[in-house]
Protein backbone atom coordinates (compact mmCIF):
# COMPACT_ATOMS: atom_id res chain seq x y z
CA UNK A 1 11.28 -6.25 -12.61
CA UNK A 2 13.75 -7.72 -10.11
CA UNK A 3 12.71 -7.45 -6.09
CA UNK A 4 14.89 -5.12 -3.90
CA UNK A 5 14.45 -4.04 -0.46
CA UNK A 6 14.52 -0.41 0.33
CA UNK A 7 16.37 0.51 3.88
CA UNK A 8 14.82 3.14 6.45
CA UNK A 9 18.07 6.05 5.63
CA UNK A 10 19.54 7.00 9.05
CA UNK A 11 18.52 10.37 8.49
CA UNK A 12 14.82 9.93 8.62
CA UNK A 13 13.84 14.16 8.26
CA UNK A 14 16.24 14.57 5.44
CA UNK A 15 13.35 12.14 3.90
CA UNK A 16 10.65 15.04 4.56
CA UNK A 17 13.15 18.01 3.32
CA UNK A 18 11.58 19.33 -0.03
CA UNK A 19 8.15 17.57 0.51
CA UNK A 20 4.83 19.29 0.76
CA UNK A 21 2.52 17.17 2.71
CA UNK A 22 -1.49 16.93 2.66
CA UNK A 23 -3.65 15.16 5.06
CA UNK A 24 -6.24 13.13 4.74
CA UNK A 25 -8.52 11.35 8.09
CA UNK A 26 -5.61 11.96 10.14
CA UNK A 27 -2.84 10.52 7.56
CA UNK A 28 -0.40 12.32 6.22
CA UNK A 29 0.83 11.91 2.83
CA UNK A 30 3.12 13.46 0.04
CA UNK A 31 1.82 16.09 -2.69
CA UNK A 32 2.53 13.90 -5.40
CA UNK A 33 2.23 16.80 -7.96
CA UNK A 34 5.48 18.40 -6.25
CA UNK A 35 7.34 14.47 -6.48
CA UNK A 36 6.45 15.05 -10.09
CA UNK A 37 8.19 18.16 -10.67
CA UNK A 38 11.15 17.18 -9.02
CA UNK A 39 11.63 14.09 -10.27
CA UNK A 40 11.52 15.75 -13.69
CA UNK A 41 14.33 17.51 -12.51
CA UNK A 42 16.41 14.04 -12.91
CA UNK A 43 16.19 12.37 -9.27
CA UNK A 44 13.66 9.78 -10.68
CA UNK A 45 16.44 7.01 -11.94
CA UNK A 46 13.35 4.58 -13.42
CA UNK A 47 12.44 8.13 -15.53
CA UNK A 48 8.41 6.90 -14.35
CA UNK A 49 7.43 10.53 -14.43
CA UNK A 50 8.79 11.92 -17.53
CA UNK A 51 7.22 9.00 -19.38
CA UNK A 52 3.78 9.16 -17.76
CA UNK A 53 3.85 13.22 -18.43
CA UNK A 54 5.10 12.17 -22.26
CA UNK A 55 2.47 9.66 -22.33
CA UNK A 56 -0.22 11.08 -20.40
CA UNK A 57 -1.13 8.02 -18.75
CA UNK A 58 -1.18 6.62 -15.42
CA UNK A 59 -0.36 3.13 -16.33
CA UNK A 60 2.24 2.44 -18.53
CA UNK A 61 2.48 -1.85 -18.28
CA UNK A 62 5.66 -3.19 -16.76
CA UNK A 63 7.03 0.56 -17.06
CA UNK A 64 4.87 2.20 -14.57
CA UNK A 65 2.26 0.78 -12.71
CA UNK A 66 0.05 3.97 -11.36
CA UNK A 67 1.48 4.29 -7.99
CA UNK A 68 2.30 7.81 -8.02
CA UNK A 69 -1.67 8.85 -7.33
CA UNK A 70 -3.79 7.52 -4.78
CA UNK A 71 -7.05 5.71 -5.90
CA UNK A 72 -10.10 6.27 -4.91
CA UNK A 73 -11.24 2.79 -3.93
CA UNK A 74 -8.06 3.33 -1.26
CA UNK A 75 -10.17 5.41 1.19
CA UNK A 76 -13.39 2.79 0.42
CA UNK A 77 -11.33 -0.03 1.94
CA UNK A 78 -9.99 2.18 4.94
CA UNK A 79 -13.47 3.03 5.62
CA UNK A 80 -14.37 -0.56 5.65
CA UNK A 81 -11.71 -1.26 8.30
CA UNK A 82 -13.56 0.78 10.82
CA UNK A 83 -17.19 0.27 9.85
CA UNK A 84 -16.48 -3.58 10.12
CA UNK A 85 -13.92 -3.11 12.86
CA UNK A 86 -11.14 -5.49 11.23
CA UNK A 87 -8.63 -5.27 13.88
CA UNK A 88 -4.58 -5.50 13.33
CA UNK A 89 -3.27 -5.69 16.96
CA UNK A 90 -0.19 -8.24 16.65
CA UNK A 91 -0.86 -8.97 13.19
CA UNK A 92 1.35 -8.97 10.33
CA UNK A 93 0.35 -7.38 7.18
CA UNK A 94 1.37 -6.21 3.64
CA UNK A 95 0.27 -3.52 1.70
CA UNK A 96 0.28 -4.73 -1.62
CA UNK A 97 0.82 -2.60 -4.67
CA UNK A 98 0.72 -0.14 -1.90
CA UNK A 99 1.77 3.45 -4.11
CA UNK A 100 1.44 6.03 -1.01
CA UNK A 101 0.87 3.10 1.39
CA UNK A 102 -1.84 4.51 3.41
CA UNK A 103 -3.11 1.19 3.60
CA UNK A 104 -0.18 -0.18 5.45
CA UNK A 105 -0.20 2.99 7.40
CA UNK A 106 -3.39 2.78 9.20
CA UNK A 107 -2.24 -1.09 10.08
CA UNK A 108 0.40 0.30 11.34
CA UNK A 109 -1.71 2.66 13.74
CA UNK A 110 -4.04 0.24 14.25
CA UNK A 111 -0.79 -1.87 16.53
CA UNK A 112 -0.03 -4.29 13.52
CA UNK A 113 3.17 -6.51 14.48
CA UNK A 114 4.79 -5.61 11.32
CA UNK A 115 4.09 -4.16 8.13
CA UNK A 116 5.17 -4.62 4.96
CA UNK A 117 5.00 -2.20 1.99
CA UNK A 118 5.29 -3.58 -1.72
CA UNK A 119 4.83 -1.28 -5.25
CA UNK A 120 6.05 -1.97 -8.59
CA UNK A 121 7.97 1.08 -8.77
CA UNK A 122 11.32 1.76 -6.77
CA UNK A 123 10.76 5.79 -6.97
CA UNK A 124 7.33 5.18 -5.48
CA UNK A 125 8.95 3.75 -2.52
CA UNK A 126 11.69 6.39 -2.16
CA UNK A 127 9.72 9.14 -2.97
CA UNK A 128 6.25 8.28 -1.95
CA UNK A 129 5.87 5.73 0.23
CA UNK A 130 8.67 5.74 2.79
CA UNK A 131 8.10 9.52 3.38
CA UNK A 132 4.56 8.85 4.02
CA UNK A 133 5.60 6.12 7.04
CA UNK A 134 8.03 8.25 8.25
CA UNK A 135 5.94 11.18 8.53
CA UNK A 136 3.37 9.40 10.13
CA UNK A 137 5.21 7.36 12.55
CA UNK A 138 7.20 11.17 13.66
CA UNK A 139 3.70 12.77 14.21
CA UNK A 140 2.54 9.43 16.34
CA UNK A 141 5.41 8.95 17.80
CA UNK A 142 5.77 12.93 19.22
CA UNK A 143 1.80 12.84 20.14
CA UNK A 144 2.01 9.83 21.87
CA UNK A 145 4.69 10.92 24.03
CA UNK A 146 2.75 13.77 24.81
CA UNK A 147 4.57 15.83 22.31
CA UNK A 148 1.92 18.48 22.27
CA UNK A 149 -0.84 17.26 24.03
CA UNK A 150 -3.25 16.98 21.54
CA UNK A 151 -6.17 13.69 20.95
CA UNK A 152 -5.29 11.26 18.49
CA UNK A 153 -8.32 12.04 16.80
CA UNK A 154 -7.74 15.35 15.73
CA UNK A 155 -6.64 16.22 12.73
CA UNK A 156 -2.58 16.02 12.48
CA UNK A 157 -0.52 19.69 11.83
CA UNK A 158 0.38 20.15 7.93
CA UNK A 159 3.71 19.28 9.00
CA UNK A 160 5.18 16.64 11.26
CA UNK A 161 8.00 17.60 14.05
CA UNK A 162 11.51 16.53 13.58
CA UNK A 163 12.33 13.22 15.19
CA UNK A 164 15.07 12.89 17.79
CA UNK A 165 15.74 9.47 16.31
CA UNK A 166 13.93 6.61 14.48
CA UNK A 167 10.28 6.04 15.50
CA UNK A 168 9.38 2.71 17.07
CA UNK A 169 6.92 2.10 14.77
CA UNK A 170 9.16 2.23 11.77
CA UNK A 171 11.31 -0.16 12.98
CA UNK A 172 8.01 -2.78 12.57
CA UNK A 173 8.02 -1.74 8.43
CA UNK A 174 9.75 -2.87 5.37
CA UNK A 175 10.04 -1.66 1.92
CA UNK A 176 10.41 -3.39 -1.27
CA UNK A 177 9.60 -2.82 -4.95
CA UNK A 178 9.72 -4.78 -7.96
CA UNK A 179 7.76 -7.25 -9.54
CA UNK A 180 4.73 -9.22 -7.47
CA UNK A 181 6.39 -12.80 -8.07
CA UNK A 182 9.84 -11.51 -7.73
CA UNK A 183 9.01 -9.84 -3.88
CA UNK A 184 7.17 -13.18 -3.00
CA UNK A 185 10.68 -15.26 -3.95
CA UNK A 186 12.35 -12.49 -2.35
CA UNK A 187 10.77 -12.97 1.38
CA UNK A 188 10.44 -16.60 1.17
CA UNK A 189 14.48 -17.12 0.23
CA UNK A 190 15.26 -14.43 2.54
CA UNK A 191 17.98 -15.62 5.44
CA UNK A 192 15.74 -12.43 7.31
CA UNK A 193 12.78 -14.29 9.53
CA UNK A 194 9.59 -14.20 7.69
CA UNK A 195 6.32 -15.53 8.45
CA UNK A 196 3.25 -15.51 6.45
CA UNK A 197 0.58 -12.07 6.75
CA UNK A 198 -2.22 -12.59 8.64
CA UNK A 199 -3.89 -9.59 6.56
CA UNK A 200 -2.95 -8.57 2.66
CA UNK A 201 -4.18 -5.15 1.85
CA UNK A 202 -4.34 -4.40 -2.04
CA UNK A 203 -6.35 -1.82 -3.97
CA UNK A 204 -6.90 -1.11 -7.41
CA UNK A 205 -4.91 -3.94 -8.63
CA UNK A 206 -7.05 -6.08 -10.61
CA UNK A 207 -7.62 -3.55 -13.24
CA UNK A 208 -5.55 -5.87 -15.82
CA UNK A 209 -6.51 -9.31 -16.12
CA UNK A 210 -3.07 -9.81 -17.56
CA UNK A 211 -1.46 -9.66 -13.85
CA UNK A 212 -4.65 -12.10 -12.74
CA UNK A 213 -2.36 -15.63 -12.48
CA UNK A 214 0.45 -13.48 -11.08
CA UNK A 215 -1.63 -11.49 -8.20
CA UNK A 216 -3.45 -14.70 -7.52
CA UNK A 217 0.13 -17.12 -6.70
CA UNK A 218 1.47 -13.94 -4.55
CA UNK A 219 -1.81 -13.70 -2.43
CA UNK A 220 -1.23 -17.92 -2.23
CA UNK A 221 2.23 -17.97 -1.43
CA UNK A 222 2.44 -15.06 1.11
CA UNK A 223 -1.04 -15.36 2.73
CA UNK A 224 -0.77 -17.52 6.27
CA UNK A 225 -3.15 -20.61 6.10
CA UNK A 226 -5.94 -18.65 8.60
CA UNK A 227 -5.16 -15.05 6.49
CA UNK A 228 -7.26 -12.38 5.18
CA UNK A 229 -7.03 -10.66 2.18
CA UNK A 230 -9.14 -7.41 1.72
CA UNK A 231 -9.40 -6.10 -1.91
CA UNK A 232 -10.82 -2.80 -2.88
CA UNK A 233 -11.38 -2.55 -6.41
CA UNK A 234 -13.99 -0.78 -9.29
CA UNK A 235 -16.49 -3.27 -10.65
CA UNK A 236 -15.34 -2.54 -14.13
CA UNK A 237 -11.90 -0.74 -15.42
CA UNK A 238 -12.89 0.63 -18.95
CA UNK A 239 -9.82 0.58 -21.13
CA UNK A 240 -7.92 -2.47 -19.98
CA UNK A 241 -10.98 -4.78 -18.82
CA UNK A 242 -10.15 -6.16 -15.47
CA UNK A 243 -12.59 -5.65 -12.45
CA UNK A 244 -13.73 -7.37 -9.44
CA UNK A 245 -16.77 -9.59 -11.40
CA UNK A 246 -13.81 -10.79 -13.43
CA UNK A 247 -11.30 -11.36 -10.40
CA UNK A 248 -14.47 -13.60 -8.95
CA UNK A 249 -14.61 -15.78 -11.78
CA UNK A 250 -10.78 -16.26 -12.33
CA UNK A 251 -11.00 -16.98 -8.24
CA UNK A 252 -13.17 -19.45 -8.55
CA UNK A 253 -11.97 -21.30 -11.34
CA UNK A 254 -8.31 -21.77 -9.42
CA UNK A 255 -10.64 -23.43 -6.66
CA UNK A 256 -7.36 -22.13 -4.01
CA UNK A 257 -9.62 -18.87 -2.17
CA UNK A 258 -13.19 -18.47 -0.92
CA UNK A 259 -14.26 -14.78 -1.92
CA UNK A 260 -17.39 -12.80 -0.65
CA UNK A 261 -17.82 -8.94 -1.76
CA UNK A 262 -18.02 -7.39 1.26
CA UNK A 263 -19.14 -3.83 0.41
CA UNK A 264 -20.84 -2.41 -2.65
CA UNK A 265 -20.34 1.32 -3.41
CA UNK A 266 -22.73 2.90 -5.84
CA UNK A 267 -21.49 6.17 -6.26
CA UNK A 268 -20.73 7.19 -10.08
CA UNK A 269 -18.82 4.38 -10.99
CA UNK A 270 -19.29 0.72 -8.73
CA UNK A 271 -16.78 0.28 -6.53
CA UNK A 272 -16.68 -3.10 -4.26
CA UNK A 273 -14.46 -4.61 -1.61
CA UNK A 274 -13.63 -8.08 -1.83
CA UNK A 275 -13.05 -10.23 1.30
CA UNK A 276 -10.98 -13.90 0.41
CA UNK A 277 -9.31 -16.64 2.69
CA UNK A 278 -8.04 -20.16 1.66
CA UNK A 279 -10.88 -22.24 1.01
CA UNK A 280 -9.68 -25.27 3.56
CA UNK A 281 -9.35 -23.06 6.13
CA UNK A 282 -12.14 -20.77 7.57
């Protein structure tokens, strides 16, 4: 699936019109179940949602690739971020495989430099994603100019103020869908500056060891030589047999990363979060 890059519209809270939005520790983010009945209604151009209804899956291989529902092992990983304090001041980062992008979104809060958002599926990003930044960066951007006086901490209204005009923080994101290899040519042949992440955030992506070799060049390409990756994943996928014992081995045998699991989560099904830098660089 060919790489595009998806522009920030002018009109940033025409994005929110005909959105319901949830929140979740102190993100907002899109009731997908509503994107689903709309896009049903023929604004989905990729037709993603009328096939995964039809086919009552939520992974339909280089059709759809899952990122209209947010994964569980998505909140393990941004619980990891402030239990081990991982810190995103002046960093760049990419939220890879990103679906709602909450990922890239707390990076963003935490004072990244830039973020970048990347998902498979160009109606994710339309739909899902970029309404998620933007509603995020409105409701920062009005509380931190004292918009209505309340603590960061609190939890955020259900919905976010109109913005007078485009959010600083937005201005630090991009957008892109399309194929993992196809983004990574993408930014590197770009005339647009680009340097290397210092972070790549990714969850519940290794669940096909079919996308193994392709997952594994991106992360090598893109990564800067002193860069993090953090990987949230479930130890074992039942149905298409990728998980993150798997992902070790095929690491290891490419000899390019160091891995250590950072995290083990033992509730119900294992969940772990995976921690990998270049080896010749610690």
């Amino acid at each position: 699936k060919a790489a595009k890059e998806h522009e920030v519209p002018e009109d940033i809270n025409k994005m929110l019109e005909n959105k319901v939005m949830e929140t979740v520790s102190d993100l907002y983010y899109v009731n997908m179940s509503v994107v689903e009945m709309m896009c049903l209604d023929g604004t989905d151009e990729e037709g993603i949602v009328s096939k995964s209804v039809s086919s009552h899956s939520d992974l339909i291989p280089g059709v759809y690739e899952g990122g209209l529902k947010i994964w569980e092992c998505t909140f393990d990983l941004i619980e990891y971020f402030s239990e081990a304090e991982i810190q995103f001041t002046n960093k760049t980062v990419l939220d890879l495989g990103c679906g709602a992008g909450l990922l890239g979104i707390v990076a963003l809060k935490g004072k990244a430099e830039e973020v970048h958002f990347q998902d498979y599926n160009s109606t994710v990003i339309d739909e899902i994603t970029l309404p998620n930044a933007v509603a995020n960066c409105i409701s920062d951007s009005n509380r931190m100019g004292g918009g209505d006086g309340r603590k960061t901490s609190e939890p955020p209204s259900k919905r976010p103020k109109k913005a007078a005009c485009l959010p600083a923080a937005l201005s630090r994101c991009r957008f892109f869908s399309g194929e993992w290899s196809e983004v990574s040519q993408l930014l590197l042949s770009s005339h647009k500056p680009f340097s290397k992440y210092d972070v790549i955030l990714t969850s519940e992506t290794i669940y096909n060891p079919d996308y193994y070799s392709a997952l594994h060049d991106t992360l090598a390409q893109l990564l800067d030589k002193h860069g993090r990756v953090y990987l949230a994943s479930k130890a074992h996928y039942f149905g298409v047999g990728g998980g993150i014992y798997l992902f070790e081995k095929f690491i290891e045998e490419r000899s390019v990363f160091k891995s250590s699991i950072v995290k083990i989560i033992d509730k119900g099904l294992q969940r772990c979060i995976m921690e990998m830098a270049f080896k010749n660089h610690s």
